[in-house]
Protein backbone atom coordinates (compact mmCIF):
# COMPACT_ATOMS: atom_id res chain seq x y z
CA UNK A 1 -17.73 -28.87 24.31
CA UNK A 2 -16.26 -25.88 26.39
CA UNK A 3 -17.14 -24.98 29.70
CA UNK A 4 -18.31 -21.64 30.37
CA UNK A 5 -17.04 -19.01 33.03
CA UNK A 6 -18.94 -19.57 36.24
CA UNK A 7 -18.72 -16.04 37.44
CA UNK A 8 -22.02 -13.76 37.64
CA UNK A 9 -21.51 -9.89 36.52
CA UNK A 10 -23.18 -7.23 38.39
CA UNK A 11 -26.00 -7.38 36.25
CA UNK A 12 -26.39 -11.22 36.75
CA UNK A 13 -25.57 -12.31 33.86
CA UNK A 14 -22.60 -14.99 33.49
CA UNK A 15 -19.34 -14.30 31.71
CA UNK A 16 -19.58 -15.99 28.39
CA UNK A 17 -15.58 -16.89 28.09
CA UNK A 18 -14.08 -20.34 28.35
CA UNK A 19 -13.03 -21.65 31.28
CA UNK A 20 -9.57 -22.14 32.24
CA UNK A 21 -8.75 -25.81 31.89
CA UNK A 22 -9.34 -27.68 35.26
CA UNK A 23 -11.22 -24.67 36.86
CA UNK A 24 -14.55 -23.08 37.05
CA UNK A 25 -13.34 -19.62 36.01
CA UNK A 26 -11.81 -17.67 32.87
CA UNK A 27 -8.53 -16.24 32.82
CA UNK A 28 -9.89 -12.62 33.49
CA UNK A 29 -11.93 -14.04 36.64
CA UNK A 30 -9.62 -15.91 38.29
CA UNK A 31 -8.49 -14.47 41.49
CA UNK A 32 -4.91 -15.94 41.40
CA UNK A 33 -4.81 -14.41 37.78
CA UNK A 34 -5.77 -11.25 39.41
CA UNK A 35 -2.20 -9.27 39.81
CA UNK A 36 -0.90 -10.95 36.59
CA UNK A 37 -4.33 -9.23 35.14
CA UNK A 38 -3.35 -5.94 37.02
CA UNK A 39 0.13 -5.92 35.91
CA UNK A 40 -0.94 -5.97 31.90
CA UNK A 41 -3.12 -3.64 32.23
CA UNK A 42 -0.90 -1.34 33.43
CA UNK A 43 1.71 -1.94 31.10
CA UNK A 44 -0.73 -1.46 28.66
CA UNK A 45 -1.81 1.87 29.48
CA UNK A 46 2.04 2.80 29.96
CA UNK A 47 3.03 1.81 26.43
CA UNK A 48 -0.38 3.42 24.68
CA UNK A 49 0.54 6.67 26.80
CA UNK A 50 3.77 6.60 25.03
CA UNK A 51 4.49 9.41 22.43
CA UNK A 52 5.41 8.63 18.93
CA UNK A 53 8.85 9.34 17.84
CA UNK A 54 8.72 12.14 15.00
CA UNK A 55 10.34 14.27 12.68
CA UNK A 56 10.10 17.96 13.96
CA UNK A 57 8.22 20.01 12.02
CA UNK A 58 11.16 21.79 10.51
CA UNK A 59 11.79 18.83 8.80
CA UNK A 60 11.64 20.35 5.02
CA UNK A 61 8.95 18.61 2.61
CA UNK A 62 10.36 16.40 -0.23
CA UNK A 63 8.64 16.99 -3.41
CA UNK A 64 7.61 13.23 -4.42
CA UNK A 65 6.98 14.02 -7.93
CA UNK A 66 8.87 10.88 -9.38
CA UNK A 67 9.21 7.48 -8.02
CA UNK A 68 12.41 8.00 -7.74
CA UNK A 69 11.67 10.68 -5.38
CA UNK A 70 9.69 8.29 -3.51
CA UNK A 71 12.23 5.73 -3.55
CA UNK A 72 14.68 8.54 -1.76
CA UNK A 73 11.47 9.21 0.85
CA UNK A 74 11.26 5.56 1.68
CA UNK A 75 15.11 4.72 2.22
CA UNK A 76 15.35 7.97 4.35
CA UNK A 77 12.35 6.61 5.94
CA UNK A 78 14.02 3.66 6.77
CA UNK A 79 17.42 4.86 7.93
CA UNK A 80 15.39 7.11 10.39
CA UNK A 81 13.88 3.93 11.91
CA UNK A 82 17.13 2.44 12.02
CA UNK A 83 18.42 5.71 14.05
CA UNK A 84 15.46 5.71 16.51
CA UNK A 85 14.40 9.19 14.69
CA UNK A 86 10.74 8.18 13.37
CA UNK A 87 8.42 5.93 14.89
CA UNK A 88 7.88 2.64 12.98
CA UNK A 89 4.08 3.06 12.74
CA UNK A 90 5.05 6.30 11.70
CA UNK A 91 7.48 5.21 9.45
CA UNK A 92 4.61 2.12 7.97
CA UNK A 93 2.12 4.92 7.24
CA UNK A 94 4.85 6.40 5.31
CA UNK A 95 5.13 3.28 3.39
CA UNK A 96 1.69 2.66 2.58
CA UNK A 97 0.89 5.69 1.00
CA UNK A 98 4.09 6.01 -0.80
CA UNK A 99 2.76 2.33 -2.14
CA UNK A 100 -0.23 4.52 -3.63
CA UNK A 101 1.40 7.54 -5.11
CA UNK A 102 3.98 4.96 -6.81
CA UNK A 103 0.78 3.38 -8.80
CA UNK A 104 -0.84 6.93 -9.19
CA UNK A 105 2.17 8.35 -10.51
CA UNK A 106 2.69 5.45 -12.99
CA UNK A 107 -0.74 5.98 -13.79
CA UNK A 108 -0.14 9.06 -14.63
CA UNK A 109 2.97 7.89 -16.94
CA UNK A 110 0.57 5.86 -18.66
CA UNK A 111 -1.88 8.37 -19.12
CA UNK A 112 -0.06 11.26 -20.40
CA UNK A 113 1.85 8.74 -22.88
CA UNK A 114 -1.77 8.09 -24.57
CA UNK A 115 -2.78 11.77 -24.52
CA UNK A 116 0.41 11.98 -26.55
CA UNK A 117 -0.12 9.39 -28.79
CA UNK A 118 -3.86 10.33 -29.45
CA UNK A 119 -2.60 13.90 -30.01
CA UNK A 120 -0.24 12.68 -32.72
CA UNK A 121 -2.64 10.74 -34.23
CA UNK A 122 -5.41 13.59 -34.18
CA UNK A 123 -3.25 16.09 -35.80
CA UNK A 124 -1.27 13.64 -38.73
CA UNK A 125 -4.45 12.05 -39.47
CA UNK A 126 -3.64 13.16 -43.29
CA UNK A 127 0.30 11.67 -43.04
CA UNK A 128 -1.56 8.59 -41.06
CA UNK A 129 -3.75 7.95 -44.36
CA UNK A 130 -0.72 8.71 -46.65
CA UNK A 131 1.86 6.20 -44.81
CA UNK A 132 -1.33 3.65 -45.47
CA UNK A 133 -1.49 4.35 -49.19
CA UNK A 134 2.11 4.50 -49.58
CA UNK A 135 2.20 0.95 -47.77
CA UNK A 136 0.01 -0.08 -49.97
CA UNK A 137 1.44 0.85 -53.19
CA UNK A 138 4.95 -0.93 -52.17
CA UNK A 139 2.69 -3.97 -51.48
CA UNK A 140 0.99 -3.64 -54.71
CA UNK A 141 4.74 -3.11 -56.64
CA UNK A 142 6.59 -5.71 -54.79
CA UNK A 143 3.66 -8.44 -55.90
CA UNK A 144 3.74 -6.83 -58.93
CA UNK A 145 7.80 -7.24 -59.66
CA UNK A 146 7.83 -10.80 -58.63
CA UNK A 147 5.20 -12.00 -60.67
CA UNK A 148 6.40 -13.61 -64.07
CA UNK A 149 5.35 -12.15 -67.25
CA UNK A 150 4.22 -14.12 -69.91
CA UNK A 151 5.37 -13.56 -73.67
């Protein structure tokens, strides 16, 4: 089983993280940790204070109305990293949602390729029941010709 933390908050309670091995005290308690503890921290709040590289907002829109259009946003996307020109969180977001207007736009492929369909079918409902007949009929003629007749 762990050992606990030995050291007592203000409120009296005792720190509930592990012990360093060999010692009475976490990593976060431990006085000679202390600077190493300071130092993090700091760099911490430097890197977090850091501003995101971005496009200025001159940058003209790209109309992403194909996925082919995406595809151009994304390797653009990805050049810019390269170049130090967009952030790469910046730059992931980007990727994400292009992820999600790739599937919407294919969904709307699919979707306007049935409207199509059920529109020819709703209008040639007549030429729909007169390819069946005539279907029929060369079914009905080609059994007919290859049966034998009988004398």
């Amino acid at each position: 089983m762990r050992r606990r933390c030995h050291f007592r908050k203000k409120n009296g309670k005792s720190c509930s993280a592990d012990a360093q091995i060999g010692k009475d005290l976490c990593v976060f308690h431990d006085p000679a940790k202390a600077a190493d503890g300071r130092r993090a921290r700091r760099a911490g709040g430097i890197n977090r204070s850091q501003n995101t590289t971005v496009l200025p907002p001159e940058t003209p829109d790209i109309p992403l109305r194909t996925i082919h259009d995406v595809s151009t946003l994304l390797a653009e996307s990805i050049n810019q990293v390269r170049r130090g020109q967009l952030d790469a969180r910046v730059a992931n977001t980007v990727g994400f949602l292009a992820g999600i207007l790739v599937k919407a736009l294919e969904q709307s492929r699919v979707e306007d390729g049935l409207n199509h369909l059920e529109a020819i079918v709703g209008c040639k409902k007549d030429i729909q029941t007169q390819v069946f007949h005539f279907i029929a009929e060369e079914k009905t003629h080609a059994q007919s010709s290859t049966t034998p007749k009988n004398n």
